[in-house]
C-alpha atoms as a PDB file:
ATOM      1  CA  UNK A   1      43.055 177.165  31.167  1.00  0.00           C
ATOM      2  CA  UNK A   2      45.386 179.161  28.867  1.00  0.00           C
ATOM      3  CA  UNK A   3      48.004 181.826  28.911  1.00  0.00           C
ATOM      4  CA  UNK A   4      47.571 185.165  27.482  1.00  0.00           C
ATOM      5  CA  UNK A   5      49.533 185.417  24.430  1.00  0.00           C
ATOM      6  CA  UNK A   6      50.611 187.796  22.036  1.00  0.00           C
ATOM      7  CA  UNK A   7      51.365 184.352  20.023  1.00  0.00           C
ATOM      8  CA  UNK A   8      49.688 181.075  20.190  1.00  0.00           C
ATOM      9  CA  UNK A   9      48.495 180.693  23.973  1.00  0.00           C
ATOM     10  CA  UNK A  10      49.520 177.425  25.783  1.00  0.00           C
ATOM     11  CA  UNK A  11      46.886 175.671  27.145  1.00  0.00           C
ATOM     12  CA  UNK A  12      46.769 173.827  30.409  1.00  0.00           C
ATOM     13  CA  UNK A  13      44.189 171.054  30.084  1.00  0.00           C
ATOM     14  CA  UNK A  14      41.631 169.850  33.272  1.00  0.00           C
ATOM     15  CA  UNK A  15      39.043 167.353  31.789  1.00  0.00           C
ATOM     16  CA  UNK A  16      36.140 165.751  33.484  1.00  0.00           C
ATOM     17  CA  UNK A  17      33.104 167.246  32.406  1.00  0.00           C
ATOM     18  CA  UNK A  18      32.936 168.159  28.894  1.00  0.00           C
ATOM     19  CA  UNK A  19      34.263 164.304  27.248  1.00  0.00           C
ATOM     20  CA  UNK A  20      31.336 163.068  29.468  1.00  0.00           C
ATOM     21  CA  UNK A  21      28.440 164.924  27.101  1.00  0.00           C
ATOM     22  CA  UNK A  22      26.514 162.831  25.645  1.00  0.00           C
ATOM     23  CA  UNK A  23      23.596 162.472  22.254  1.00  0.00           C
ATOM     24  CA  UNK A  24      20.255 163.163  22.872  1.00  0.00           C
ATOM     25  CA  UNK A  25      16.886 163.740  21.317  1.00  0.00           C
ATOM     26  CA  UNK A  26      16.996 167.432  22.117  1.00  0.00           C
ATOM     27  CA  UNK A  27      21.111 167.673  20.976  1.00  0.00           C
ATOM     28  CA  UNK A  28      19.300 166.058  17.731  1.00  0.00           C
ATOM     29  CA  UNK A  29      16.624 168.523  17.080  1.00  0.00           C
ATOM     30  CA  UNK A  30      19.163 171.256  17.577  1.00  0.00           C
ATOM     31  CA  UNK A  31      21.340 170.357  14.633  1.00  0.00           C
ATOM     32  CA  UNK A  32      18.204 169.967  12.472  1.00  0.00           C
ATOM     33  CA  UNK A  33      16.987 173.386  13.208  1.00  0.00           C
ATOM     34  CA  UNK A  34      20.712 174.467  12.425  1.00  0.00           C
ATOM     35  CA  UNK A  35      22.359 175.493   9.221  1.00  0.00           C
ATOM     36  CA  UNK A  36      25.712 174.505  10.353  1.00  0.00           C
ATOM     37  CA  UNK A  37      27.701 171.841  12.393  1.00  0.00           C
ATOM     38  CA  UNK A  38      31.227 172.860  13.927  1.00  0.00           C
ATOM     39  CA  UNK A  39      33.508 170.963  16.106  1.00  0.00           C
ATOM     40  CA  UNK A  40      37.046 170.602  17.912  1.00  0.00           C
ATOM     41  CA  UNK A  41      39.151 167.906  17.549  1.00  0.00           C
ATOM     42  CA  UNK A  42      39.586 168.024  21.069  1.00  0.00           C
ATOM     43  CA  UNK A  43      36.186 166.377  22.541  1.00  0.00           C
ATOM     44  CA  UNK A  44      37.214 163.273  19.492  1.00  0.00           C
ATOM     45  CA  UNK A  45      40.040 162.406  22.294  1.00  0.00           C
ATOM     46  CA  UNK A  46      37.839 160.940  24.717  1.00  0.00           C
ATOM     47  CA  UNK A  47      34.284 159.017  24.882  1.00  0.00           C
ATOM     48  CA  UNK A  48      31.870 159.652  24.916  1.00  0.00           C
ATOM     49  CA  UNK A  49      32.214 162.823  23.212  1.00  0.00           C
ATOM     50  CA  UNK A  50      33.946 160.978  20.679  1.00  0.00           C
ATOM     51  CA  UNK A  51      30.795 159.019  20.160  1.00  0.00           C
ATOM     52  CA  UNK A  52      28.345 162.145  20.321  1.00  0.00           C
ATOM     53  CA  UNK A  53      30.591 163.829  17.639  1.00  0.00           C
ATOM     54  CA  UNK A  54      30.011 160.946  15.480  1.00  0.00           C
ATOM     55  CA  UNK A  55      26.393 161.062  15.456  1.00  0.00           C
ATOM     56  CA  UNK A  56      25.982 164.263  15.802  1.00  0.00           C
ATOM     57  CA  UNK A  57      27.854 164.466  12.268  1.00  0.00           C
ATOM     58  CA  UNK A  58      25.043 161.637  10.733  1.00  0.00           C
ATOM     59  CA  UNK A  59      22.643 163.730  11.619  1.00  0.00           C
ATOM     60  CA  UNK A  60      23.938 166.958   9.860  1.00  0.00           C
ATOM     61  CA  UNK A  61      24.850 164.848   6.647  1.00  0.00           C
ATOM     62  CA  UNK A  62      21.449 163.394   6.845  1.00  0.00           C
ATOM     63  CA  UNK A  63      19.790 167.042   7.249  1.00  0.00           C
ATOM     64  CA  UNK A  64      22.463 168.711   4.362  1.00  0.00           C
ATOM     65  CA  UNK A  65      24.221 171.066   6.906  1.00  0.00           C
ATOM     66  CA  UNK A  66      27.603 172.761   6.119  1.00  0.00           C
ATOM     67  CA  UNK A  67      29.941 171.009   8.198  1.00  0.00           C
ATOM     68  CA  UNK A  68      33.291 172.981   9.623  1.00  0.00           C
ATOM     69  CA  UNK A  69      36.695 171.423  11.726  1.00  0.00           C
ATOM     70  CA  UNK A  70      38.823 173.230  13.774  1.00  0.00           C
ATOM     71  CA  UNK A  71      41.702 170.054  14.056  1.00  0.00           C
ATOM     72  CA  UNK A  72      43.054 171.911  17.287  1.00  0.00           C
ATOM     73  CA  UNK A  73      45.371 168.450  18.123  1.00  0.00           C
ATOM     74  CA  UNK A  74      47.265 168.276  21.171  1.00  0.00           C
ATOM     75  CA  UNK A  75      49.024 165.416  21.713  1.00  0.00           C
ATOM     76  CA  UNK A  76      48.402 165.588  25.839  1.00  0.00           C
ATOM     77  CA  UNK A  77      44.941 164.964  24.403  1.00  0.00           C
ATOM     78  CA  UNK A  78      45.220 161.734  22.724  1.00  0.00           C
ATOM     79  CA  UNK A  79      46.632 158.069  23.437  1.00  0.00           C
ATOM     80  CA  UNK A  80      50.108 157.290  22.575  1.00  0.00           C
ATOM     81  CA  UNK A  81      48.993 154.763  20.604  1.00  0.00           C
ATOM     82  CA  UNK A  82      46.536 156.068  18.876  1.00  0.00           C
ATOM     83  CA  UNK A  83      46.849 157.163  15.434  1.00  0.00           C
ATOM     84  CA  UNK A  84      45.445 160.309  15.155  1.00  0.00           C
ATOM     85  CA  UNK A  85      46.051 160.737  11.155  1.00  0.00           C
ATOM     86  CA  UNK A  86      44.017 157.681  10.543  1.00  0.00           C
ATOM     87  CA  UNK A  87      40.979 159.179  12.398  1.00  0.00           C
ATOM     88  CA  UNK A  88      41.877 162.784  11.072  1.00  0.00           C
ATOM     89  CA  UNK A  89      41.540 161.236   7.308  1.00  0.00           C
ATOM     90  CA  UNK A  90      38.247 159.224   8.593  1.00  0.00           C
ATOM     91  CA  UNK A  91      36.990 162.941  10.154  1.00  0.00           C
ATOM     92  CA  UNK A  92      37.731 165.111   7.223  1.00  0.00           C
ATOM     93  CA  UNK A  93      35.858 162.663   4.791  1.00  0.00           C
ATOM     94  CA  UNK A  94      32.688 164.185   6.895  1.00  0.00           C
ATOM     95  CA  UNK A  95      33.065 167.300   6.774  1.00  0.00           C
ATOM     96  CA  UNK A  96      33.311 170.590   4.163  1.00  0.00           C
ATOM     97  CA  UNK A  97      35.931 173.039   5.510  1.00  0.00           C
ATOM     98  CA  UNK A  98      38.667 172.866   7.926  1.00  0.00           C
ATOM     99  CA  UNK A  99      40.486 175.675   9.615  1.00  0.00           C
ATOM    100  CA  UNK A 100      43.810 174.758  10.803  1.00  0.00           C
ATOM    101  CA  UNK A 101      46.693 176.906  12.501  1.00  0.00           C
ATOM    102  CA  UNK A 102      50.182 176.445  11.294  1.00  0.00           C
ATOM    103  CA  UNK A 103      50.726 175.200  14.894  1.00  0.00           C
ATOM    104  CA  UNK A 104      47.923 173.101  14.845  1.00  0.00           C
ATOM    105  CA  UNK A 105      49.676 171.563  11.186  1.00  0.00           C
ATOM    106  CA  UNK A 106      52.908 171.134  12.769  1.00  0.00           C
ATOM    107  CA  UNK A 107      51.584 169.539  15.623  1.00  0.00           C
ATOM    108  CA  UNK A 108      49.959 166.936  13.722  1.00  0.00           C
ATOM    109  CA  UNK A 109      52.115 166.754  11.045  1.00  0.00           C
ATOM    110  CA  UNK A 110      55.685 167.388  12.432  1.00  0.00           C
ATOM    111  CA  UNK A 111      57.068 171.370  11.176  1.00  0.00           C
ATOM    112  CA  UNK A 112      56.741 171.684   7.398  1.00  0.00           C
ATOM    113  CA  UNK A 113      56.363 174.554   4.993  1.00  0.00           C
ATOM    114  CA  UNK A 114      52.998 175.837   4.195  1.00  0.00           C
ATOM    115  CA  UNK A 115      52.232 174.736   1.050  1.00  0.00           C
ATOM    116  CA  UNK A 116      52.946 171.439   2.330  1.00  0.00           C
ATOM    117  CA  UNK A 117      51.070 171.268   5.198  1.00  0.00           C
ATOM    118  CA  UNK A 118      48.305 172.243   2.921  1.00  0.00           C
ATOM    119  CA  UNK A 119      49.014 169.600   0.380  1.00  0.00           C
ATOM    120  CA  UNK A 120      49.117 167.355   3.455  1.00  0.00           C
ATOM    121  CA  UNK A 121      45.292 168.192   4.509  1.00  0.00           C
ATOM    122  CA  UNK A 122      43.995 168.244   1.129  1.00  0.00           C
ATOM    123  CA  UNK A 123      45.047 164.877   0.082  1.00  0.00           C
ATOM    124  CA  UNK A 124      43.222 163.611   2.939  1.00  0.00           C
ATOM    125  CA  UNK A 125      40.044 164.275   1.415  1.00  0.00           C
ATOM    126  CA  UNK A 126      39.756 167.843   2.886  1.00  0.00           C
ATOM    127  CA  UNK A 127      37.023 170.060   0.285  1.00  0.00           C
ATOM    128  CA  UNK A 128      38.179 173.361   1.804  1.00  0.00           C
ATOM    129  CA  UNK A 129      41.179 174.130   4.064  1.00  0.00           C
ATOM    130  CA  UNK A 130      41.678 177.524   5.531  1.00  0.00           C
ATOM    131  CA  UNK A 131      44.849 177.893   7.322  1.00  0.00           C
ATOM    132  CA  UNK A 132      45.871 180.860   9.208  1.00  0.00           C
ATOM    133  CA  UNK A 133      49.320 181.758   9.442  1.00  0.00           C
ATOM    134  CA  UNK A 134      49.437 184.488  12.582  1.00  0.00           C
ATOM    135  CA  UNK A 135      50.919 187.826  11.288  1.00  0.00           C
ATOM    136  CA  UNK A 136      51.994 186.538   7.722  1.00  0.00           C
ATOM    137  CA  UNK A 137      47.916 186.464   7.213  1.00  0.00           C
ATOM    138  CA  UNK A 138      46.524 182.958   5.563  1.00  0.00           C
ATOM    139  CA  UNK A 139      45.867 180.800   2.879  1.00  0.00           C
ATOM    140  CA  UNK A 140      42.672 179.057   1.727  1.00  0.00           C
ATOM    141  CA  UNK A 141      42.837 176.393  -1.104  1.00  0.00           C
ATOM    142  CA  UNK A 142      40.066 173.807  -2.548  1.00  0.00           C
ATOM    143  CA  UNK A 143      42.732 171.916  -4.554  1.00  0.00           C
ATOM    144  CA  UNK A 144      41.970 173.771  -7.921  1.00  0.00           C
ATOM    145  CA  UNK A 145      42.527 177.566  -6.352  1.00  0.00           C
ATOM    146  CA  UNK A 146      44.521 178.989  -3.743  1.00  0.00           C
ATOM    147  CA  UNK A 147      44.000 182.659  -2.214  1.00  0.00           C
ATOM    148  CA  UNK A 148      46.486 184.499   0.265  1.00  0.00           C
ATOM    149  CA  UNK A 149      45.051 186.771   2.541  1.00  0.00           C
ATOM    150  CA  UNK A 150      47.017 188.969   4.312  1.00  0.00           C
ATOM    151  CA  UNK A 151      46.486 189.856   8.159  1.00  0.00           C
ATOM    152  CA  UNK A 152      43.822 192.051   9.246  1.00  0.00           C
ATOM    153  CA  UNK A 153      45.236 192.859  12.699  1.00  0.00           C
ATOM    154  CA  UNK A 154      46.410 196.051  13.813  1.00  0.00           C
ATOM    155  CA  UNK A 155      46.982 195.358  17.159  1.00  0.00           C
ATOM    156  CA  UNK A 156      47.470 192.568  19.324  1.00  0.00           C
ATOM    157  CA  UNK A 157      46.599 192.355  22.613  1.00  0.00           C
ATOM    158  CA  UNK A 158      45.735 188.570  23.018  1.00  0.00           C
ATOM    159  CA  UNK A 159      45.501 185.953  20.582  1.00  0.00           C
ATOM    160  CA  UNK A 160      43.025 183.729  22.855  1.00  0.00           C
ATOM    161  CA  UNK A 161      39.874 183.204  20.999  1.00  0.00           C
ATOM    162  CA  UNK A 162      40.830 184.430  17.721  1.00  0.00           C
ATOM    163  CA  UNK A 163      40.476 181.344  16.022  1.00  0.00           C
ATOM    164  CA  UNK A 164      36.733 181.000  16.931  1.00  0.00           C
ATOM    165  CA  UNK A 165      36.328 184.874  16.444  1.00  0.00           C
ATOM    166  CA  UNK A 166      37.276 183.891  12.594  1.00  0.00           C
ATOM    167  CA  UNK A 167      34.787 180.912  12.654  1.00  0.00           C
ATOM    168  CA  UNK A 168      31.953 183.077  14.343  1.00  0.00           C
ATOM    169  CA  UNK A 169      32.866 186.133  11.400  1.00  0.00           C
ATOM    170  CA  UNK A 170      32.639 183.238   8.497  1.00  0.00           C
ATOM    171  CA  UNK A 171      30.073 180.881   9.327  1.00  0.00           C
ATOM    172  CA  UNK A 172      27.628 184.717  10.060  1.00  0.00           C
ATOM    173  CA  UNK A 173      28.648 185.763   6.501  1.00  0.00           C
ATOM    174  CA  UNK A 174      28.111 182.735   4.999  1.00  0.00           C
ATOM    175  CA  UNK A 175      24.448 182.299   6.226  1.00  0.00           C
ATOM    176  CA  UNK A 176      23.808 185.961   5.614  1.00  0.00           C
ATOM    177  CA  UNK A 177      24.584 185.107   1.887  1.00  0.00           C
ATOM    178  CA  UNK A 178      27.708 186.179   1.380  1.00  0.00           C
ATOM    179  CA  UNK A 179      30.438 184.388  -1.249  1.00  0.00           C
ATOM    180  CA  UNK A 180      32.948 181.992   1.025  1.00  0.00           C
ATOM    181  CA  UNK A 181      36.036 184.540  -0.240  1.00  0.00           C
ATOM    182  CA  UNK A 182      34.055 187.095   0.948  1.00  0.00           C
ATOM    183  CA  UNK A 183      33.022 185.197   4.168  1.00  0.00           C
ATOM    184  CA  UNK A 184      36.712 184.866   4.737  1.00  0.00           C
ATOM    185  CA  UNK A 185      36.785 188.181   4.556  1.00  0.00           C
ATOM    186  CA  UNK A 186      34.316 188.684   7.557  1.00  0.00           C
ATOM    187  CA  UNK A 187      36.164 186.276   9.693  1.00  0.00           C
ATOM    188  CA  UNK A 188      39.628 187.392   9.209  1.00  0.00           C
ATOM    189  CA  UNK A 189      38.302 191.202  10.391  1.00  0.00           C
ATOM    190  CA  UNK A 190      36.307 189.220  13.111  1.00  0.00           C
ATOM    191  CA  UNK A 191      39.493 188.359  14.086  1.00  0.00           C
ATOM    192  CA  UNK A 192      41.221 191.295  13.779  1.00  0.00           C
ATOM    193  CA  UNK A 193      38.765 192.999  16.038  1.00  0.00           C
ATOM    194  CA  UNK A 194      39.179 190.596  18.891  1.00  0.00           C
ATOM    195  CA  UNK A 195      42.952 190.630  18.891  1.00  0.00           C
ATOM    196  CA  UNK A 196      42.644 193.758  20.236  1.00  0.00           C
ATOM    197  CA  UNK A 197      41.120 192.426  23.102  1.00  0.00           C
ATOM    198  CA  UNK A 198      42.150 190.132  26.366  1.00  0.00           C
ATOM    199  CA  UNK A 199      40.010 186.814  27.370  1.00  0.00           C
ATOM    200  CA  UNK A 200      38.234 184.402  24.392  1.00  0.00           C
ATOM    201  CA  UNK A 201      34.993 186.117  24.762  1.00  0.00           C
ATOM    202  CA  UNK A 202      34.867 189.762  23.719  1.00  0.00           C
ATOM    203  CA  UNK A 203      31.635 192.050  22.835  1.00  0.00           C
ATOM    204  CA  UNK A 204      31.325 191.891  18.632  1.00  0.00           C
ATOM    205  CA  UNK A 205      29.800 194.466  16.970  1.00  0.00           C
ATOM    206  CA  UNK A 206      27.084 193.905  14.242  1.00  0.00           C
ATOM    207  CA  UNK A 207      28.886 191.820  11.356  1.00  0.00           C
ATOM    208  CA  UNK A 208      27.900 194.709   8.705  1.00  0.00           C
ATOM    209  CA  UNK A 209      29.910 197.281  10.965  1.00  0.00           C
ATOM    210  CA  UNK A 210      32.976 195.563  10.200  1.00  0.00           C
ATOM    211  CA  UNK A 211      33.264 196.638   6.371  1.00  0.00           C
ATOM    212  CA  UNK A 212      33.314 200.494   7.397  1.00  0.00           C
ATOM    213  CA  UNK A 213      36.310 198.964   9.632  1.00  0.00           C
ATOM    214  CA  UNK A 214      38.435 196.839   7.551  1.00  0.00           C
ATOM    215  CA  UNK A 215      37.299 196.565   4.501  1.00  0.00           C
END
């Protein structure tokens, strides 16, 4: 359950059912058909979706899929005494981009600046890092170049669900053929367009509508 928010929405977390799924044959054959993997760092908390994560990831590097991390940490999630940057390193090693919040840097990191915070998640092996920075728009870096993109949003209703609103705009782009700066692009106005909206889920248009409105 979360909060509706004009900022980042606090989340009030009742688990049972969803660290309880588990790998299968079909789960399997549905990654191979795919062209890309994404995941939480939220089911990596528990097993065994900590374990299904895992392979589910062997099978997309074994079947050359793009993979994509949204490292949403929460500490309620995790252990105390687990160390969550050792497995965050050991996670990013497997995949290609990861999206974080500045909240979702400072809560793994402890508050920093930006550009550290980036430096932070590229040094631990990261190939792309998107991070989006609420009104102040965001930053994507591979290491060698950096692009600022400012926000999109014109109004803001709720920010629940923008985050995967960006994902779903970038990872549609992407397979349609777009560039990835483009593709950013197309999930920032993805965004945009849900902000406007309360709940996660809203109605999108078609993703080609959205360069008559933003771009």
């Amino acid at each position: 359950m979360i909060t509706k928010s004009k900022y980042t929405p606090t989340p009030i977390f009742y688990r049972d059912a969803d660290y309880h799924l588990k790998f299968s044959d079909q789960l399997a054959r549905g990654i191979k058909d795919s062209n890309i993997l994404h995941f939480s760092y939220w089911p990596l908390s528990m097993d065994p979706a900590k374990e299904t994560i895992e392979k589910c990831i062997e099978v997309a590097e074994a079947n050359h899929l793009l993979i994509g991390l949204d490292p949403n940490y929460h500490p309620k999630l995790w252990k105390n005494d687990e160390n969550h940057i050792d497995y965050l390193e050991y996670i990013i090693s497997k995949v290609d981009i990861v999206k974080p919040s500045m909240d979702d840097a400072n809560r793994l990191f402890g508050k920093d600046t930006v550009d550290n915070h980036l430096k932070k998640i590229l040094d631990l092996g990261a190939k792309l890092v998107v991070m989006t920075l609420g009104e102040d728009g965001a930053i994507a870096s591979n290491g060698d170049e950096t692009i600022t993109f400012n926000s999109l949003a014109t109004k803001i209703v709720d920010t629940t669900g923008a985050g995967d609103a960006f994902w779903s705009g970038f990872y549609a782009a992407l397979i349609k053929g777009y560039t990835v700066k483009k593709a950013l692009q197309f999930g920032f106005a993805v965004s945009a367009y849900k902000l406007k909206f309360t709940g996660a889920v809203v109605e999108l248009p078609e993703l080609e509508n959205f360069k008559d409105m933003y771009f």
